[in-house]
Protein backbone atom coordinates (compact mmCIF):
# COMPACT_ATOMS: atom_id res chain seq x y z
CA UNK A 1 -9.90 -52.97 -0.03
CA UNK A 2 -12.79 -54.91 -0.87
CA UNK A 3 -15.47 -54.27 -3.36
CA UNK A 4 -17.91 -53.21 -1.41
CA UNK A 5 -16.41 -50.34 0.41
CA UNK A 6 -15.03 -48.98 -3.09
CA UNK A 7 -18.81 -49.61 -4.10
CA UNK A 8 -20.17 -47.47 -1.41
CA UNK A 9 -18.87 -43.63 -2.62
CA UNK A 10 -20.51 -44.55 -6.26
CA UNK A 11 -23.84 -45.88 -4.87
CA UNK A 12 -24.02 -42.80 -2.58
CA UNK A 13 -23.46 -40.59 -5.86
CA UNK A 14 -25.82 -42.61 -7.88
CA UNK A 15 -28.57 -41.82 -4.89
CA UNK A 16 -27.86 -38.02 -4.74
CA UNK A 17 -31.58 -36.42 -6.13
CA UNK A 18 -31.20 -34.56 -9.40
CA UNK A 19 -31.55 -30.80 -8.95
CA UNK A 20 -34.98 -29.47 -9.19
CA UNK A 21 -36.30 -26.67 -11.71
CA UNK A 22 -36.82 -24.69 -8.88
CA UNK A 23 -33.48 -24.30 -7.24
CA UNK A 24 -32.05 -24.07 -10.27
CA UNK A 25 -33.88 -21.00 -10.38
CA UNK A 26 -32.65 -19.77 -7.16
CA UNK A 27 -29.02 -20.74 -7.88
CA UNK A 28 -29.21 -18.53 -11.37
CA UNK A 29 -31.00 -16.04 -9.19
CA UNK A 30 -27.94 -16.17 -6.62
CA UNK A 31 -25.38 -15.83 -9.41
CA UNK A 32 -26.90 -12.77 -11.15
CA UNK A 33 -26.89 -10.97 -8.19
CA UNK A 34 -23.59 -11.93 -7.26
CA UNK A 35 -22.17 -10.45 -10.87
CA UNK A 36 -24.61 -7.30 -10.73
CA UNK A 37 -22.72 -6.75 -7.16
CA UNK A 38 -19.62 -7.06 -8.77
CA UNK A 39 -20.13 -4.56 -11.96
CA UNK A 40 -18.29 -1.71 -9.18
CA UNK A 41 -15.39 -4.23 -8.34
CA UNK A 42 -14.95 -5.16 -11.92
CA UNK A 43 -14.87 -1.35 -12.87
CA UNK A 44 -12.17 -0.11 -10.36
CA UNK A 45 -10.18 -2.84 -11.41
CA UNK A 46 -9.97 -3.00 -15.50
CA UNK A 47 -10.09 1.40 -15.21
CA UNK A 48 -7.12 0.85 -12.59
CA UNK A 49 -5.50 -1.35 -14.85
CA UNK A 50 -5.43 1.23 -18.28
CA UNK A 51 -3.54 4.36 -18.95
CA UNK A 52 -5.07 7.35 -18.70
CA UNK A 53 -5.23 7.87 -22.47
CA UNK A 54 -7.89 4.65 -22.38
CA UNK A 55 -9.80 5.92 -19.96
CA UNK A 56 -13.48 6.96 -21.08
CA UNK A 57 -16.88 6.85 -20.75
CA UNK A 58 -17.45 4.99 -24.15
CA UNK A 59 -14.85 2.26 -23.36
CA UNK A 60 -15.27 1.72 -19.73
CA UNK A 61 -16.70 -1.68 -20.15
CA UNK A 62 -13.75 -2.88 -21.76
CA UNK A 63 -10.27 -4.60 -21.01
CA UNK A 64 -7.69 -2.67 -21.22
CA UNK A 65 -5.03 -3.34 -23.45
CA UNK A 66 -2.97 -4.86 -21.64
CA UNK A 67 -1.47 -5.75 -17.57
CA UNK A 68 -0.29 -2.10 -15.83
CA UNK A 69 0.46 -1.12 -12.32
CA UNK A 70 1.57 2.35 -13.43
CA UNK A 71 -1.43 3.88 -12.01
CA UNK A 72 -1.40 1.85 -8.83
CA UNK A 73 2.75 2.57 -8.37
CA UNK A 74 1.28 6.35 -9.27
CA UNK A 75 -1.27 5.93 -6.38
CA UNK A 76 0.40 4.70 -3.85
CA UNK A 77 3.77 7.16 -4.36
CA UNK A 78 2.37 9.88 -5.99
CA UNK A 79 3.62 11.95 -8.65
CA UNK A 80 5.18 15.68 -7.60
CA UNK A 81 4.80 17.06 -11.68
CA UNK A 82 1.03 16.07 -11.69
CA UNK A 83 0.74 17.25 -8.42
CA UNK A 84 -0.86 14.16 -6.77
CA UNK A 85 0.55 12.88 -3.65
CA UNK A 86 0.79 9.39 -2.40
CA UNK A 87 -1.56 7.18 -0.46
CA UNK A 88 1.25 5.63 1.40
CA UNK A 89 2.00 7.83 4.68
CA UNK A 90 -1.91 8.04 4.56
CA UNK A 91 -1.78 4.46 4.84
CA UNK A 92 0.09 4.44 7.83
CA UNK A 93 -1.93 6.84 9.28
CA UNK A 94 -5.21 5.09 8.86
CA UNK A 95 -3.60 2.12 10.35
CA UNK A 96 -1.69 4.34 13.13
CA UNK A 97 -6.02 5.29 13.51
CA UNK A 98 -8.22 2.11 13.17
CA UNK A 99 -6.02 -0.14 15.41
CA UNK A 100 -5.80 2.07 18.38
CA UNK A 101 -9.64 3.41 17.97
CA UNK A 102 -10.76 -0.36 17.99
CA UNK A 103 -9.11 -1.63 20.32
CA UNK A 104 -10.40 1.55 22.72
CA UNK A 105 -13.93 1.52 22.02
CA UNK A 106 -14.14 -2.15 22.18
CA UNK A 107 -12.66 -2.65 25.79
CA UNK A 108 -15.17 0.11 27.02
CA UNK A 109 -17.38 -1.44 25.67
CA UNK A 110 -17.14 -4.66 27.06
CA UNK A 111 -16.70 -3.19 30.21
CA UNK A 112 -20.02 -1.01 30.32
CA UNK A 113 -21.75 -4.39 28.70
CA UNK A 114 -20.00 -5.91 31.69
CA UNK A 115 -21.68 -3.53 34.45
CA UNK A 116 -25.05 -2.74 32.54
CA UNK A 117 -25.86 -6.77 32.15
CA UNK A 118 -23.98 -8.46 35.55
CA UNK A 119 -24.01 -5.43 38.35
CA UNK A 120 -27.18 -4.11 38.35
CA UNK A 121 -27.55 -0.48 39.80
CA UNK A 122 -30.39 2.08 40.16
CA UNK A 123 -30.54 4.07 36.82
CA UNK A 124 -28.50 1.25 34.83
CA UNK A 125 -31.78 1.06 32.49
CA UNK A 126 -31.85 4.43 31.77
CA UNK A 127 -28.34 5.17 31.56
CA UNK A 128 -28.27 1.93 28.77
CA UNK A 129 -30.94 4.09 26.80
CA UNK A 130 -29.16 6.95 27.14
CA UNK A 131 -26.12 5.86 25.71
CA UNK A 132 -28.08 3.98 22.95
CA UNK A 133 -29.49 7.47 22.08
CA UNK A 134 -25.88 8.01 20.80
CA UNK A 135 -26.20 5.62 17.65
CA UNK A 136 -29.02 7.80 16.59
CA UNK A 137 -27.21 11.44 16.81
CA UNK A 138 -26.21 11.77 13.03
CA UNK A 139 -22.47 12.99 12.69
CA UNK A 140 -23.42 16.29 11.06
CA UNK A 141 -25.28 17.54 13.85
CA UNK A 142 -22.42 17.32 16.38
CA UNK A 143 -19.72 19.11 13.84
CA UNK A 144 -19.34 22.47 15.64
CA UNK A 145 -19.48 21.34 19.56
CA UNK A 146 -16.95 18.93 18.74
CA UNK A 147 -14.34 20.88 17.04
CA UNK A 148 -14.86 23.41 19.86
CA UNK A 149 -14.50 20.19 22.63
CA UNK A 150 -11.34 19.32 20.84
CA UNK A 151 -9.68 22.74 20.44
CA UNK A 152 -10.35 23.61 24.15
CA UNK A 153 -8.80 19.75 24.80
CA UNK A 154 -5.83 20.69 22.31
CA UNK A 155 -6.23 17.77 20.47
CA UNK A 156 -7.77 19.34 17.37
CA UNK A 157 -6.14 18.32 13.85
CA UNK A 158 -4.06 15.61 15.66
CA UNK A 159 -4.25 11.86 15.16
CA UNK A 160 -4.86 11.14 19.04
CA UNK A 161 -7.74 13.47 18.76
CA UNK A 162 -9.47 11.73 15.61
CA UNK A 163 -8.92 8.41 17.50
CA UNK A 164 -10.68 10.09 20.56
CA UNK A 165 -13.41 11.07 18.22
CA UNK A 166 -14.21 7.36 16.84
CA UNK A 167 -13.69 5.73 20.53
CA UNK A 168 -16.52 8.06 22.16
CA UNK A 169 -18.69 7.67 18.80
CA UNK A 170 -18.05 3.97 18.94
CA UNK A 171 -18.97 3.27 22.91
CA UNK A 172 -23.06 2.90 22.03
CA UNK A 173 -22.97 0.46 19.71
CA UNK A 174 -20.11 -1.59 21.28
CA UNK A 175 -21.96 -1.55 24.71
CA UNK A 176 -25.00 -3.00 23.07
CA UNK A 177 -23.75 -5.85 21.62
CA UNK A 178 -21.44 -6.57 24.75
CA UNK A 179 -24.36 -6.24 26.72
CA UNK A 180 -26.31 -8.33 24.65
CA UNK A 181 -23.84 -11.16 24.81
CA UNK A 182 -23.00 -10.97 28.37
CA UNK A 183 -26.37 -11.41 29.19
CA UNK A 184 -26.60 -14.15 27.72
CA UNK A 185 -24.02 -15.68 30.14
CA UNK A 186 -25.82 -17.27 33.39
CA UNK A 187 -25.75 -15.62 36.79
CA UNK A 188 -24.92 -17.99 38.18
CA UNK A 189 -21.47 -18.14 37.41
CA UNK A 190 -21.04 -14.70 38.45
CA UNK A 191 -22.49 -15.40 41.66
CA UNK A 192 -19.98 -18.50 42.42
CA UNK A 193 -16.94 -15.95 41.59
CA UNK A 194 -18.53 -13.14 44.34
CA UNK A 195 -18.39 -16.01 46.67
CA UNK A 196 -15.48 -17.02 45.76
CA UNK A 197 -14.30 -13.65 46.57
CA UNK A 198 -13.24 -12.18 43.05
CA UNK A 199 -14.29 -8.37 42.45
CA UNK A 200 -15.48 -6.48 39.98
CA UNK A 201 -12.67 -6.14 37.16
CA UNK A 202 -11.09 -9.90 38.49
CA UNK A 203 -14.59 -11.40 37.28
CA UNK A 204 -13.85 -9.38 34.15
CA UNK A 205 -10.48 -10.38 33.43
CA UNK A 206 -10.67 -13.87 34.35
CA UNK A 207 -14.05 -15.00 33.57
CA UNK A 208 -15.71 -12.96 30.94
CA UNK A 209 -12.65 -11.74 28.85
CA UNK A 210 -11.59 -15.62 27.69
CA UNK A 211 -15.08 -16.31 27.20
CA UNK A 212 -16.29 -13.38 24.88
CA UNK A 213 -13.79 -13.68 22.06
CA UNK A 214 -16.63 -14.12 19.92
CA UNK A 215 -18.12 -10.78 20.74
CA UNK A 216 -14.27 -9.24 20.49
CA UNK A 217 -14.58 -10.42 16.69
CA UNK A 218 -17.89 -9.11 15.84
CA UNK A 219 -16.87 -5.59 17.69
CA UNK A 220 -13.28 -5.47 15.88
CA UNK A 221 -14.55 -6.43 12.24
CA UNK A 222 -17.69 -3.42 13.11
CA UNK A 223 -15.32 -0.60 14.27
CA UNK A 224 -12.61 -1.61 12.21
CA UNK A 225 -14.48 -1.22 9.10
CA UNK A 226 -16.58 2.03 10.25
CA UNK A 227 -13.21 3.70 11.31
CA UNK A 228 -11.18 3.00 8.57
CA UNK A 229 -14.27 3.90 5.63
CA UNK A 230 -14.70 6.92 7.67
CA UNK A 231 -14.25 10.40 5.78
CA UNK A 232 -16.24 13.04 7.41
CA UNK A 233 -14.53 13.39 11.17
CA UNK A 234 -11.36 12.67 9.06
CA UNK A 235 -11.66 15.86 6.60
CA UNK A 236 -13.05 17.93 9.84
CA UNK A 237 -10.55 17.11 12.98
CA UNK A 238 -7.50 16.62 10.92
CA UNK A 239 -6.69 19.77 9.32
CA UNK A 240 -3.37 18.82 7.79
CA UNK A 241 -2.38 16.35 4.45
CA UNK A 242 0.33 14.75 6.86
CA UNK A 243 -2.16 13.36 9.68
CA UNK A 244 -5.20 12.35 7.59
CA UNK A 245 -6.28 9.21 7.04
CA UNK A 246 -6.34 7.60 3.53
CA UNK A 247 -10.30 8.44 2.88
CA UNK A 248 -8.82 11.83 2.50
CA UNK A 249 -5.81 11.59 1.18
CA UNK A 250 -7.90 9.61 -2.00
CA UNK A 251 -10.29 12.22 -2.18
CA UNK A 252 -7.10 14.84 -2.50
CA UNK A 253 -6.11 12.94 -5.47
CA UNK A 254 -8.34 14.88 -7.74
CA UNK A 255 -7.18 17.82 -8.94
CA UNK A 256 -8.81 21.13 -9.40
CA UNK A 257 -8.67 20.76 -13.43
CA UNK A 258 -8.38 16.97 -14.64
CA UNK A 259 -9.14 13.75 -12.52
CA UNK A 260 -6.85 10.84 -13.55
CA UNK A 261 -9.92 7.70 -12.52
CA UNK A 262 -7.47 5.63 -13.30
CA UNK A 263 -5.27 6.61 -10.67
CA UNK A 264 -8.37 7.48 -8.66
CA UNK A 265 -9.51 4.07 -9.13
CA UNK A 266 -5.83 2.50 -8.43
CA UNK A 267 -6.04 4.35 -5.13
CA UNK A 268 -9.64 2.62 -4.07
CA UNK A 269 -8.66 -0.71 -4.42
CA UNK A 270 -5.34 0.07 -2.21
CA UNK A 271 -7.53 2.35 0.61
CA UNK A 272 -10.60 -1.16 0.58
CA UNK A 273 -7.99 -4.06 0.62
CA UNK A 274 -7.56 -4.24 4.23
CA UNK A 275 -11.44 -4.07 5.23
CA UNK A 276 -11.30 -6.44 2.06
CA UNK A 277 -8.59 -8.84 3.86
CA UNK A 278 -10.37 -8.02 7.22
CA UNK A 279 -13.43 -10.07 6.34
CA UNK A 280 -12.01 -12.50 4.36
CA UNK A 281 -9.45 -13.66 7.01
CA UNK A 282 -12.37 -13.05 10.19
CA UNK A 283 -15.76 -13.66 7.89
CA UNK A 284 -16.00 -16.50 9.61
CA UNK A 285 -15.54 -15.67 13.35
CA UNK A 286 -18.06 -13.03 12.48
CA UNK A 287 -20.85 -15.20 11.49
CA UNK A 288 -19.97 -17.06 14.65
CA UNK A 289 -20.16 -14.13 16.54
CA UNK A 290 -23.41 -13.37 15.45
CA UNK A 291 -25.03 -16.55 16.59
CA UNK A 292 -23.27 -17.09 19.64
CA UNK A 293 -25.56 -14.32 20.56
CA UNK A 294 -23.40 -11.06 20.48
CA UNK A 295 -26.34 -9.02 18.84
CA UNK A 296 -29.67 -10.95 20.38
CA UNK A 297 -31.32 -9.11 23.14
């Protein structure tokens, strides 16, 4: 190797500007924000981490004494003498519930994004606004008609009727950003497949589907994290311990006399880690998601 190639990397150092006052400003600014976000994170995990004998408001700032997963093994199995049952069939459940739910509303929606952007019909506009009007209903105000819809249905305090619950409350938004994306997409290319003599749903399955993967992301990352956080159609539709999702089952955990937070606290980081592991593994594809144009109109 000669000199002046190993001479290159240094010289290109030696030319890199020194860092100015004022984004070392923004860079301290960055960080403090970053740790003042993380005060909750930090809590639930040195809490999770004592016994419940160090647990208090005077110490809460501080390490616990040592490394234990008692409270997380007490979490996630539960503990018949202190009457606190486990997060794990919960688990399952919330799984057996965001995957299915997710999957559902996000196919609809591409498909309504499909015909409200690509096959224009009288009313389309309307019926668009319409179902946008749906993102604006808040939950609380649609408590009583649905429990009545789902008794009459006979799929109240069931799984399959939760998951029926989070599909229909997740078509709006997932036909918006569909729609936004697919329109996005020229014409033209829909116009060479009619005369190439595709229909409706071959267009869809052979054209759009490979190309809106990025829009799949964005939509799966949304409803997977709205469905799986969700507590109040959870604690409503599903009326026993054995069906409910983990939201709440960890809300169950306290008991009527004494809260252990350090098993309560245990239990949070178990019920967040896969919206945690979620964005970490997709974070990514998300931001890509976003700017391939999934939620410009």
């Amino acid at each position: 190797m000669s000199a002046t190639a190993t001479t290159r990397p240094q010289a290109a150092a030696r030319k890199r500007p020194p860092l100015r006052p004022q984004r070392v400003l923004v860079y301290v600014a960055l960080i403090a924000a970053a740790a003042l976000f993380l005060l909750p994170v930090y809590l639930l995990i040195v809490t999770g981490m004592k016994s419940f004998a160090e647990v208090s408001l005077a110490t809460m700032w501080n390490l616990p004494s040592g490394i234990h997963f008692d409270s997380f093994q007490k979490a996630w199995f539960g503990q018949e003498s202190a009457g606190i049952r486990g997060l794990n069939s919960n688990f399952l459940n919330s799984i057996l519930l965001a995957i299915p739910a997710t999957i559902g509303s996000a196919f609809l929606g591409s498909i309504n994004g499909y015909v409200l952007s690509k096959w224009k019909f009288p009313g389309a506009d309307l019926l668009f606004t319409l179902m946008l009007f749906g993102m604006f209903i808040p939950y609380q105000s649609i408590l009583i008609p649905l429990v009545q819809a789902l008794q009459r249905m006979g799929l109240y305090g069931s799984l399959p009727g939760l998951i029926f619950v989070h599909i229909v409350y997740g078509i709006p938004i997932t036909t918006l950003i569909f729609r936004n994306y697919y329109a996005a997409i020229p014409t033209e290319l829909i116009e060479a497949s009619k005369i190439d003599g595709a229909s409706l749903l071959g267009i869809y399955r052979h054209i759009l589907v490979p190309i809106s993967m990025p829009a799949f992301v964005v939509v799966a990352i949304w409803q997977f994290t709205s469905v799986w956080n969700d507590f109040l159609f959870g604690v409503i539709v599903t009326s026993r311990p054995n069906v409910q999702p983990i939201t709440v089952a960890l809300n169950n955990m306290a008991g009527s006399y004494i809260v252990e937070w350090n098993v309560q606290m245990a239990g949070s980081i178990l019920a967040a880690l896969p919206t945690l592991l979620v964005y970490i593994l997709l974070g990514r594809y998300f931001m890509r998601g976003l700017l391939a144009g999934s939620l410009k109109g």
